[in-house]
N, C-alpha and C. Protein backbone atom coordinates (compact mmCIF):
# COMPACT_ATOMS: atom_id res chain seq x y z
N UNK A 1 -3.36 -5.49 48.46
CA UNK A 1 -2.98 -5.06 47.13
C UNK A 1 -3.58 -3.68 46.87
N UNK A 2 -2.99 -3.09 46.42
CA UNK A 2 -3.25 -1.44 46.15
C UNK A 2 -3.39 -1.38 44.66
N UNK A 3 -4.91 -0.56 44.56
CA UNK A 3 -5.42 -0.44 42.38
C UNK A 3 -4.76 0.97 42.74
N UNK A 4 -4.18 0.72 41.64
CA UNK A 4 -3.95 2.16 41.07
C UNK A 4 -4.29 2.64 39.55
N UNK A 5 -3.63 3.63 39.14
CA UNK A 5 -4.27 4.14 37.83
C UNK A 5 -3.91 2.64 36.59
N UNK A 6 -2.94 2.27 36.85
CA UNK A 6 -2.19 1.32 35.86
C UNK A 6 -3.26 -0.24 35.97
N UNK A 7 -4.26 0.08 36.70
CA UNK A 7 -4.50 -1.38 36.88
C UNK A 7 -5.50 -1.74 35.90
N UNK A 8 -6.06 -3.33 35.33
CA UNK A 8 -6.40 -3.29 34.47
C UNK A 8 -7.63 -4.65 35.08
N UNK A 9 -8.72 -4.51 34.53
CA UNK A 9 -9.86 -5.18 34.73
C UNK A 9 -10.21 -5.94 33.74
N UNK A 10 -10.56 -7.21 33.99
CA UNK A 10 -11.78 -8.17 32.69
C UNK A 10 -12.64 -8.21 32.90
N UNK A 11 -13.06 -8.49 32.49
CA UNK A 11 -14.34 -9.84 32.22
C UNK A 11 -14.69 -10.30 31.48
N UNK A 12 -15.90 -11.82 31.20
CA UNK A 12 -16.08 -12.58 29.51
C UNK A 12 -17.50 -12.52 30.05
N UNK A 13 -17.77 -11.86 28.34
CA UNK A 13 -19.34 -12.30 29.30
C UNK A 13 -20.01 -13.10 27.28
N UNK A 14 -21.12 -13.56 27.80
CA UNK A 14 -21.75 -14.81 26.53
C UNK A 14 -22.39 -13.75 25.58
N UNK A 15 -22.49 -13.58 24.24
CA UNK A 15 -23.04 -13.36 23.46
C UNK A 15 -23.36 -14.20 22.00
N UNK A 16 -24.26 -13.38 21.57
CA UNK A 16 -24.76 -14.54 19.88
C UNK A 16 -23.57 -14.87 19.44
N UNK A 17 -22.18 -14.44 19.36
CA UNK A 17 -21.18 -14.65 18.33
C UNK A 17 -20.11 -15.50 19.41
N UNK A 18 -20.74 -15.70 20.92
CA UNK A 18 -19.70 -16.46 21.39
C UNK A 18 -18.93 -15.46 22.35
N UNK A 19 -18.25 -16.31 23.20
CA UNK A 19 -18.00 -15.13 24.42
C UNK A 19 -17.08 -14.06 23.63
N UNK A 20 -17.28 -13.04 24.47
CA UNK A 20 -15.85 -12.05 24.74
C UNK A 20 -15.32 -11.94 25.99
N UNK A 21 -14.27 -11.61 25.76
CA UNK A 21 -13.73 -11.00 27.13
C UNK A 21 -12.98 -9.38 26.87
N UNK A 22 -13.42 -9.06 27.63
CA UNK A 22 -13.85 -7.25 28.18
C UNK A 22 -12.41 -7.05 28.60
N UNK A 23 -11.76 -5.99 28.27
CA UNK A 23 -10.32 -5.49 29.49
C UNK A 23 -10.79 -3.99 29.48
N UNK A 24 -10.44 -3.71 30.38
CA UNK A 24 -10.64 -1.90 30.48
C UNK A 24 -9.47 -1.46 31.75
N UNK A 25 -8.91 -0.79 31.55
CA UNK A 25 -8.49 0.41 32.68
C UNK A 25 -9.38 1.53 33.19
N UNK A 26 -8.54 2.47 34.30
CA UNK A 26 -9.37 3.28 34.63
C UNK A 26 -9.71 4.49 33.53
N UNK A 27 -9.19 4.70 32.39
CA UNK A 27 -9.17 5.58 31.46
C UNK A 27 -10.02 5.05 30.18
N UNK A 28 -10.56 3.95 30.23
CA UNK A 28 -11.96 3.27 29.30
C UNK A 28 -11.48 1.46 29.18
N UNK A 29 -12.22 1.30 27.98
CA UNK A 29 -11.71 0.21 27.33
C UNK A 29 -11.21 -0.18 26.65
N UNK A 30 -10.14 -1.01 26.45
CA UNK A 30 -8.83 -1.34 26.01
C UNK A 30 -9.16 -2.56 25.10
N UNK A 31 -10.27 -3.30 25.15
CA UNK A 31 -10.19 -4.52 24.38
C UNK A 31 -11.43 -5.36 24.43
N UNK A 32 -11.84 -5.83 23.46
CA UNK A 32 -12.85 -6.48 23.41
C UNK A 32 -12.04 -7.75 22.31
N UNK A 33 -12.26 -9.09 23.06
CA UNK A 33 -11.44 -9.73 22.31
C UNK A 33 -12.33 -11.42 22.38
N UNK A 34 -12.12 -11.81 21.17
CA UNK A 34 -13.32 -12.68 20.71
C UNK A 34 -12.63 -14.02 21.48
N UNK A 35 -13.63 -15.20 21.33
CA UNK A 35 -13.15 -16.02 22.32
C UNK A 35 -12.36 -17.24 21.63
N UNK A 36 -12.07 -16.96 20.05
CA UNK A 36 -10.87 -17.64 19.07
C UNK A 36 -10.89 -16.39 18.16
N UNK A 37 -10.51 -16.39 18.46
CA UNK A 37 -9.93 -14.96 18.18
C UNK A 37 -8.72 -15.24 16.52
N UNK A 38 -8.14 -14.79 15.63
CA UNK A 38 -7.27 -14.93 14.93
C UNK A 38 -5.85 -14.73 15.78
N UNK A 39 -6.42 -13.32 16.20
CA UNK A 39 -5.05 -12.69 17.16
C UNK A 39 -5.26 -12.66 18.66
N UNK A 40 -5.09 -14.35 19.11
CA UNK A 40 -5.73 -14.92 20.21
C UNK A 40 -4.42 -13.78 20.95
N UNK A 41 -4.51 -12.87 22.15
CA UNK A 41 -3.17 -12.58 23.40
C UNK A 41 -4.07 -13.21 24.50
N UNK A 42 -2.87 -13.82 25.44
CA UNK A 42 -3.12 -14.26 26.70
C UNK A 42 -3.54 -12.67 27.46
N UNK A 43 -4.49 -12.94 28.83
CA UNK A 43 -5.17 -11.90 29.04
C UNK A 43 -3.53 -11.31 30.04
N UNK A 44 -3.00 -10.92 30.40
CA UNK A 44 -1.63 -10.00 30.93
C UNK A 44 -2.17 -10.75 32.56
N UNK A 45 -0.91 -10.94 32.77
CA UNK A 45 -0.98 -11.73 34.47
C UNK A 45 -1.22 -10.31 35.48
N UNK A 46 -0.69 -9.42 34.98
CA UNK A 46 -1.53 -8.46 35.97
C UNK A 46 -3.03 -8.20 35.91
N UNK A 47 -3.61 -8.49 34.88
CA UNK A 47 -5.25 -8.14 34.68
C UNK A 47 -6.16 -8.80 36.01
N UNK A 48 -6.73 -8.21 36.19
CA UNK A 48 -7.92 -8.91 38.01
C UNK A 48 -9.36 -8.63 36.94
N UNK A 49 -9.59 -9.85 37.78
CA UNK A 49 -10.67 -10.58 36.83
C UNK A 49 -11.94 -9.58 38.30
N UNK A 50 -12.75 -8.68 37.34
CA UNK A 50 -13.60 -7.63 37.90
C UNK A 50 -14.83 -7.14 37.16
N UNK A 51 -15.76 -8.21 37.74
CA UNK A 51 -17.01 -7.90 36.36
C UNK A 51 -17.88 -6.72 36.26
N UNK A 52 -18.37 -6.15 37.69
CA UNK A 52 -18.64 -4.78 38.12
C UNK A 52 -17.75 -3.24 37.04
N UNK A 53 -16.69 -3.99 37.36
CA UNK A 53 -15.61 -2.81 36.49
C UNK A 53 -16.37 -2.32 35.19
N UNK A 54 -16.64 -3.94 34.38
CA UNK A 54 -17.20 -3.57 33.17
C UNK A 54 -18.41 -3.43 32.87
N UNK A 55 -19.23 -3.44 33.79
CA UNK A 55 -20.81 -3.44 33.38
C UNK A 55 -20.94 -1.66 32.67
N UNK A 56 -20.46 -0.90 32.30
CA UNK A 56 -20.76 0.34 31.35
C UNK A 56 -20.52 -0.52 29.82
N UNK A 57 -19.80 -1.41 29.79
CA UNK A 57 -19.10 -2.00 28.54
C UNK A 57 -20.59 -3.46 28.32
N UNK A 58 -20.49 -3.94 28.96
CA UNK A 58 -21.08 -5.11 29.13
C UNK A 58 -22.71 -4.81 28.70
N UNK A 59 -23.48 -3.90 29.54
CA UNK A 59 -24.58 -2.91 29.55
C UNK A 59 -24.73 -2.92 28.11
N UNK A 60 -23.68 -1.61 27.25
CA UNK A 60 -24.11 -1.38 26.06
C UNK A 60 -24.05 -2.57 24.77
N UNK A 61 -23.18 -3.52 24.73
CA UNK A 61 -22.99 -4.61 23.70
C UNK A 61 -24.16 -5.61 24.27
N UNK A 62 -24.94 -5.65 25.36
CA UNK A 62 -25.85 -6.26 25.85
C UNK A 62 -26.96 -5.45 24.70
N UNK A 63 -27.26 -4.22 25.15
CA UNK A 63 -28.07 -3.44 23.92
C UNK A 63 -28.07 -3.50 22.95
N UNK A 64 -26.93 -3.70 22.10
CA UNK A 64 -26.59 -3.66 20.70
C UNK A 64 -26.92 -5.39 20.59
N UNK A 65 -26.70 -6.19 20.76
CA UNK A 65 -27.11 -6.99 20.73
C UNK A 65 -28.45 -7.51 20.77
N UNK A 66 -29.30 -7.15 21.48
CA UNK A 66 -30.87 -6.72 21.26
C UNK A 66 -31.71 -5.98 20.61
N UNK A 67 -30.72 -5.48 20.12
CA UNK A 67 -30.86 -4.42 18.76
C UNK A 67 -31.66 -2.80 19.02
N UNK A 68 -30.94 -2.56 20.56
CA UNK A 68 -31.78 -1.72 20.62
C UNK A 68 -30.36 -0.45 20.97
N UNK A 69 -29.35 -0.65 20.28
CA UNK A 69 -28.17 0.53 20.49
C UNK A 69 -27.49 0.15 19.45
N UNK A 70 -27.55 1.44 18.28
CA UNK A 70 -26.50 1.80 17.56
C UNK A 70 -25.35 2.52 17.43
N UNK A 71 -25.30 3.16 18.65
CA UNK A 71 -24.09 4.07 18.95
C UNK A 71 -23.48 3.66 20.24
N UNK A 72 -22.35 3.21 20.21
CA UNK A 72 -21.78 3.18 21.28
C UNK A 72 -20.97 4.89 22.02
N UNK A 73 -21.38 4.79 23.48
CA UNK A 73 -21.04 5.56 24.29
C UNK A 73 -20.32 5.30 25.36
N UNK A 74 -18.97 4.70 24.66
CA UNK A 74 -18.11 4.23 25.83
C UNK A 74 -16.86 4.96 26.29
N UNK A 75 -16.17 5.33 27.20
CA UNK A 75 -14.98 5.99 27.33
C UNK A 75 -14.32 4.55 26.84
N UNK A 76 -13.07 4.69 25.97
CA UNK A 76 -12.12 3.75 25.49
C UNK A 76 -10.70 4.58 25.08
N UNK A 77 -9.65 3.32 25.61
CA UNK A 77 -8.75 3.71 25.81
C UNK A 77 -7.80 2.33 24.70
N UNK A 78 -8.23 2.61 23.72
CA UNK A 78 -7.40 1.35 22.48
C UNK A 78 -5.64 2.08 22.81
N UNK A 79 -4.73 0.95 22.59
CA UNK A 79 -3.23 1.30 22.44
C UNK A 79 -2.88 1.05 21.21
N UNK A 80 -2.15 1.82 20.51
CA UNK A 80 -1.68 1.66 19.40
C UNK A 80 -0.89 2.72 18.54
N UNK A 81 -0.33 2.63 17.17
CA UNK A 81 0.32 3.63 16.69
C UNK A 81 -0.40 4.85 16.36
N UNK A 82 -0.19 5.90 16.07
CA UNK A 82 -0.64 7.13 15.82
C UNK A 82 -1.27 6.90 14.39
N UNK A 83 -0.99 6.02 13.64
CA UNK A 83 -1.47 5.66 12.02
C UNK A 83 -2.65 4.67 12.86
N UNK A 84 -2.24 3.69 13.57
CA UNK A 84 -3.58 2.63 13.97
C UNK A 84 -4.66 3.56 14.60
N UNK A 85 -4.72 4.43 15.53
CA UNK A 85 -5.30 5.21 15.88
C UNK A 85 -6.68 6.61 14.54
N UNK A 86 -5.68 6.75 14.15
CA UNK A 86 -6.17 7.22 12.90
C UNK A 86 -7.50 6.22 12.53
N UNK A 87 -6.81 5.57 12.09
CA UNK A 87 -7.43 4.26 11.46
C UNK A 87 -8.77 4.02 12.32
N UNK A 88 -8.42 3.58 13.17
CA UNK A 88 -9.90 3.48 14.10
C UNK A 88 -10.74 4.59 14.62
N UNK A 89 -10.26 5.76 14.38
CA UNK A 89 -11.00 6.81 14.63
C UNK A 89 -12.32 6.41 13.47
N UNK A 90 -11.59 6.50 12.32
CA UNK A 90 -12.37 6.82 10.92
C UNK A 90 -13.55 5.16 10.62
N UNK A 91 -12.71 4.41 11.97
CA UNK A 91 -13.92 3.54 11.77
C UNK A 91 -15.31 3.54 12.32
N UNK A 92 -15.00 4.73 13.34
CA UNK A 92 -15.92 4.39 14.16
C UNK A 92 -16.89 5.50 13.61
N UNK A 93 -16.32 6.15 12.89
CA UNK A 93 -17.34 6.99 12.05
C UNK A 93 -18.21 6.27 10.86
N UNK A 94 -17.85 5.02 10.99
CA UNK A 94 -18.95 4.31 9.69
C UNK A 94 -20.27 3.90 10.43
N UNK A 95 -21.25 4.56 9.72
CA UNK A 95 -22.69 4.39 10.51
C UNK A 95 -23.11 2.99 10.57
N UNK A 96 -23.47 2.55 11.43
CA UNK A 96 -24.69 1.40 11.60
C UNK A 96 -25.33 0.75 10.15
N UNK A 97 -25.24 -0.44 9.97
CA UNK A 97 -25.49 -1.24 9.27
C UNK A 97 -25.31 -0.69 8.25
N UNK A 98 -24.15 0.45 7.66
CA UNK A 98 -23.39 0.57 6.44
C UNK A 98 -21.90 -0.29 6.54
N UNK A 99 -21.33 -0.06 5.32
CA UNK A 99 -20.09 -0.40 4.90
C UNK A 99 -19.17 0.70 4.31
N UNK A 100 -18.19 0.34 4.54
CA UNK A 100 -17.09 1.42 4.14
C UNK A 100 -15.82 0.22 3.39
N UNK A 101 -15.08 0.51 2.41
CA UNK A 101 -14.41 -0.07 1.45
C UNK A 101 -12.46 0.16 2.13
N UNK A 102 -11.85 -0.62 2.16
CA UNK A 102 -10.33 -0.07 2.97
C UNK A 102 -9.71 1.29 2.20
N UNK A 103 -10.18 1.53 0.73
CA UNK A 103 -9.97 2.53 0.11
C UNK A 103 -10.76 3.31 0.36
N UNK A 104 -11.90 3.49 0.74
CA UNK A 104 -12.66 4.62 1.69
C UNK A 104 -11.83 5.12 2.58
N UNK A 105 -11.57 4.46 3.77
CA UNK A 105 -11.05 4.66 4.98
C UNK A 105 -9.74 5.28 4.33
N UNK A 106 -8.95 4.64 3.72
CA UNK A 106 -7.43 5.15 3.63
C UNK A 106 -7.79 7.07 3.02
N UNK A 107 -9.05 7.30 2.31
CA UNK A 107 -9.06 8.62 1.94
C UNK A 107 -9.63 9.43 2.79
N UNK A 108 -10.25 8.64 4.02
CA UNK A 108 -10.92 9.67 5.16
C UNK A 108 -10.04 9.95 6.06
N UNK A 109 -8.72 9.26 5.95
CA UNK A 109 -7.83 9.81 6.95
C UNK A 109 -6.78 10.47 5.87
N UNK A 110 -7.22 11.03 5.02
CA UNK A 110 -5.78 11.41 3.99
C UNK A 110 -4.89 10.70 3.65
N UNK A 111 -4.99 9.33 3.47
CA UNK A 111 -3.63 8.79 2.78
C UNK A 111 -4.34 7.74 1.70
N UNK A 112 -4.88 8.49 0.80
CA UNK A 112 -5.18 6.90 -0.50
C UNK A 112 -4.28 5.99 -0.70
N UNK A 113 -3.16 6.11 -0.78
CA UNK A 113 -2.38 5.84 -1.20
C UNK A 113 -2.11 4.12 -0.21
N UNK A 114 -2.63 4.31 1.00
CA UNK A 114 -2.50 3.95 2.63
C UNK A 114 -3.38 2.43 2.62
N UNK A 115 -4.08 2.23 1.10
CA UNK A 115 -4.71 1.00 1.79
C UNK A 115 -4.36 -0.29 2.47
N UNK A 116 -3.14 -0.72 2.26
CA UNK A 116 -2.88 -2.04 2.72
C UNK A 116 -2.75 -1.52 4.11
N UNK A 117 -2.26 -0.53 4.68
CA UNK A 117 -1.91 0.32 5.80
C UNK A 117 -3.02 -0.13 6.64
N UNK A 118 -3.95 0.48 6.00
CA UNK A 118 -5.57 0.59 6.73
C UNK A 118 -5.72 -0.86 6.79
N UNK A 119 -5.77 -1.55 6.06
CA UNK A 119 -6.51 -3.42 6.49
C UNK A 119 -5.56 -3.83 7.52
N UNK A 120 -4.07 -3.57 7.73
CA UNK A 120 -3.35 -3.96 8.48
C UNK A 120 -3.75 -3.81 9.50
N UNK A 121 -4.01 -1.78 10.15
CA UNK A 121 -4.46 -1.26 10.76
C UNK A 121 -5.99 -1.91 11.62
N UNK A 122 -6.54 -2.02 10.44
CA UNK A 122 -8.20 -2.36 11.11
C UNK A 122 -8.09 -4.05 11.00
N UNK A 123 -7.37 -4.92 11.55
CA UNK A 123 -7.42 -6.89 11.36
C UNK A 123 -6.15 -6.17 13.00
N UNK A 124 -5.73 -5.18 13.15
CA UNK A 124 -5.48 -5.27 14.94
C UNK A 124 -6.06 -4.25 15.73
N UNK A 125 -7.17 -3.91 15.41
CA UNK A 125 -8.03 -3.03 16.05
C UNK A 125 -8.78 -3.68 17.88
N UNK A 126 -8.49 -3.37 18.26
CA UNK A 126 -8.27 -3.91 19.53
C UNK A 126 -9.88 -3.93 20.09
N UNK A 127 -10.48 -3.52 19.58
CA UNK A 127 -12.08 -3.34 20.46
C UNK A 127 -13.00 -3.26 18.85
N UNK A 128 -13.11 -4.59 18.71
CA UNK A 128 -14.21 -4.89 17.53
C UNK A 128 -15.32 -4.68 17.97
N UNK A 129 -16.50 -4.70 17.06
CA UNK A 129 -18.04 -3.87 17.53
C UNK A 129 -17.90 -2.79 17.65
N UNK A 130 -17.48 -2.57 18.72
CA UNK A 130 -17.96 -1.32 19.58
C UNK A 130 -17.21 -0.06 18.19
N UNK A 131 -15.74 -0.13 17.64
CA UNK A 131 -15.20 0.59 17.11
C UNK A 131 -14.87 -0.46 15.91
N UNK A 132 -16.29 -0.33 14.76
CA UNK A 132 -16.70 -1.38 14.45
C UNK A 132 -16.02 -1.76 12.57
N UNK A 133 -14.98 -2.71 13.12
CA UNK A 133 -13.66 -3.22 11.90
C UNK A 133 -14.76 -4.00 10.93
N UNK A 134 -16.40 -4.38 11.82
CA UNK A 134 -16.41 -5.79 10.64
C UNK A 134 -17.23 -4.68 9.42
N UNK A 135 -17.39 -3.70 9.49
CA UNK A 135 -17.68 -2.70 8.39
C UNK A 135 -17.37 -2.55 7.38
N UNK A 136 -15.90 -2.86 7.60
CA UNK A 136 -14.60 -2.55 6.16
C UNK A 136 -15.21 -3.78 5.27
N UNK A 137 -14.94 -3.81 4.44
CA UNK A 137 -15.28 -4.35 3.04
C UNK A 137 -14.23 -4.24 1.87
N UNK A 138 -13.95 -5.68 1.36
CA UNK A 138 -13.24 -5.08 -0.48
C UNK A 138 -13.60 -3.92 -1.11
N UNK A 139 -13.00 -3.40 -2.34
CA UNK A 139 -14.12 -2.78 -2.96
C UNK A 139 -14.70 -3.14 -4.00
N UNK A 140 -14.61 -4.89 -4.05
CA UNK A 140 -15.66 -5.20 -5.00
C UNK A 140 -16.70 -6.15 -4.10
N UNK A 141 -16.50 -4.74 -2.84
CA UNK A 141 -18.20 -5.74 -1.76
C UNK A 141 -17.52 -7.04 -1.08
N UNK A 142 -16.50 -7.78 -1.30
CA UNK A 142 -16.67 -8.97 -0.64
C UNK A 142 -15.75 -8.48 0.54
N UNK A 143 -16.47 -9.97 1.59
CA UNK A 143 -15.98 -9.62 2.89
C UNK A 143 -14.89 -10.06 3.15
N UNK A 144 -13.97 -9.59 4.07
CA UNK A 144 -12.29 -9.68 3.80
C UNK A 144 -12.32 -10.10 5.17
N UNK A 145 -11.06 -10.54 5.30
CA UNK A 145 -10.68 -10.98 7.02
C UNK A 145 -11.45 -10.30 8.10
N UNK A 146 -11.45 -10.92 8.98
CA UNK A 146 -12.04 -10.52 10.50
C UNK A 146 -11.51 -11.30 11.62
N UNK A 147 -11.03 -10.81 13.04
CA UNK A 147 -10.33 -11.24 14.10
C UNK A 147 -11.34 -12.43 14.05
N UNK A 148 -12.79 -12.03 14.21
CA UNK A 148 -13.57 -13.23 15.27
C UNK A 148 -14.05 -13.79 13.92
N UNK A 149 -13.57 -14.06 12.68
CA UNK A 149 -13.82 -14.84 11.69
C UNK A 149 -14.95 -14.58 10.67
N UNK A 150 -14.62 -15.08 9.35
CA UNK A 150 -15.98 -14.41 8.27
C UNK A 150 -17.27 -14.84 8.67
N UNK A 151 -17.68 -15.43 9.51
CA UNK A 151 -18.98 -16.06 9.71
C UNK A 151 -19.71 -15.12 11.00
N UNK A 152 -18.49 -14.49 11.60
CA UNK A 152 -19.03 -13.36 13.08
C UNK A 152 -19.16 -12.24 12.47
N UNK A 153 -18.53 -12.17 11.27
CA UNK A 153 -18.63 -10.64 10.41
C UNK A 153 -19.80 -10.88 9.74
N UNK A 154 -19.83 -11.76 9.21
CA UNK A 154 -21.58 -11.99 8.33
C UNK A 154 -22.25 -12.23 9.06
N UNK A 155 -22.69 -12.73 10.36
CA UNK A 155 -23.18 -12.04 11.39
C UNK A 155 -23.47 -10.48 11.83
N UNK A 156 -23.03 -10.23 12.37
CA UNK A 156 -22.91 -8.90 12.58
C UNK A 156 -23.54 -8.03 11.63
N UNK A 157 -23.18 -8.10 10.17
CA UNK A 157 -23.31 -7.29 8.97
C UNK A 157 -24.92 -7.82 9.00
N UNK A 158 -25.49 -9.08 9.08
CA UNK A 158 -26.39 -9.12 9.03
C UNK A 158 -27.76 -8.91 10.00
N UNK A 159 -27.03 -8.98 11.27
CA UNK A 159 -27.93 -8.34 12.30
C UNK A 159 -27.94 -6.61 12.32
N UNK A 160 -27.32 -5.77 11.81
CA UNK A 160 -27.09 -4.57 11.85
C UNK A 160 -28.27 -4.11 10.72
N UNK A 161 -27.84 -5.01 9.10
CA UNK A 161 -28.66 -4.71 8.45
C UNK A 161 -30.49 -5.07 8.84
N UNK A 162 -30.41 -6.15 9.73
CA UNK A 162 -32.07 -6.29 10.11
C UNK A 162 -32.65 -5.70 10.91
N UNK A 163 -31.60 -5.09 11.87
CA UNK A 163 -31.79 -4.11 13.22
C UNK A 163 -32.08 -2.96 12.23
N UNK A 164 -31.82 -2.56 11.37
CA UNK A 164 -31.58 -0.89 10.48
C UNK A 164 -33.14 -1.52 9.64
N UNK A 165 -33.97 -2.48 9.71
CA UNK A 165 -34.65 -2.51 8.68
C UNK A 165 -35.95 -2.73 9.59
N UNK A 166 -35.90 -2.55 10.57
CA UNK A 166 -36.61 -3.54 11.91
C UNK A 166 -36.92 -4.99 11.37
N UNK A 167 -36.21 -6.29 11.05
CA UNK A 167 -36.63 -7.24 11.03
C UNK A 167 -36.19 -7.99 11.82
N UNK A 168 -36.01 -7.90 12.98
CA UNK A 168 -35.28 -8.40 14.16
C UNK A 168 -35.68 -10.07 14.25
N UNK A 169 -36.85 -10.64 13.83
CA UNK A 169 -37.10 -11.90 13.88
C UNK A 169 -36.34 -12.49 12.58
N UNK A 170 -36.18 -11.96 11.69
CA UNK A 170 -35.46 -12.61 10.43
C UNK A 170 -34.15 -13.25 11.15
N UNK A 171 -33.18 -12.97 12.39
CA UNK A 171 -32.47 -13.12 12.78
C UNK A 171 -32.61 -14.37 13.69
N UNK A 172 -33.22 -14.23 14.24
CA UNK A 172 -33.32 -15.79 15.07
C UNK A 172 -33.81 -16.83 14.07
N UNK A 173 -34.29 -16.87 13.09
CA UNK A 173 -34.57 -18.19 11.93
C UNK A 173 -33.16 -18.70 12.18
């Protein structure tokens, strides 16, 4: 069998919120996808199951998870529309254990007007965490849908905020 540029790699590896499984090509990563997922896709019958592939991916959500990486430094290669794209650019600009409101986002990419756009946009964001959807927020603060569910988002929101405060043991109680 011959890899070429088109070929596409997994892997699942265990974390606090429950596995993921990893996809990447040779041009980054394509997906980080929870293990019940809302928007469960079967992994593509061409994908070769290649755990080496992902250890740059694996490595850093290993860190962030230990609370010792707030910035991800990954080459990623998300697919999507030129508006979804948008969209996740402006997410990944929301800092570490802040929040950003879907009417935030819709005015950091120029379209206020755009919010339902943007929640649409960020509930199929293809690589959660890393290009990080569970950020978005109502704007009266409450927490709104999430792929890997409100309880991995209040997670998250709350390990970010204890990692940003150093209370890293408040988290394992």
């Amino acid at each position: 069998m011959t890899l070429d540029h088109d070929t596409i790699w997994y892997d699942d590896m265990s974390t606090p919120i429950g596995m993921l499984r990893l996809v990447a090509d040779a041009q980054g990563l394509r997906e980080v996808a929870f293990e019940n997922s809302r928007h469960q896709k079967p992994t593509a019958t061409h994908c070769i199951y290649q755990c080496n592939k992902l250890d740059f991916a694996r490595r850093q959500l290993d860190e962030y998870f230990a609370g010792v990486r707030q910035i991800f430094e990954l080459p990623l290669h998300p697919l999507g529309t030129p508006f979804q794209l948008a969209v996740w650019r402006a997410l990944a600009e929301i800092p570490y254990g802040t929040t950003a409101s879907y009417a935030e986002v819709a005015r950091r990419i120029g379209q206020p007007q755009a919010v339902r756009a943007v929640g649409a946009a960020n509930g199929c964001n293809p690589i959660p965490i890393i290009v990080p959807c569970h950020r978005v927020i109502g704007s009266d603060g409450s927490l709104t849908g999430f792929g890997g569910g409100l309880p991995t988002k209040r997670f998250l929101l709350a390990w970010e905020d204890r990692v940003r405060h150093g209370d890293l043991f408040g988290c394992m109680a």
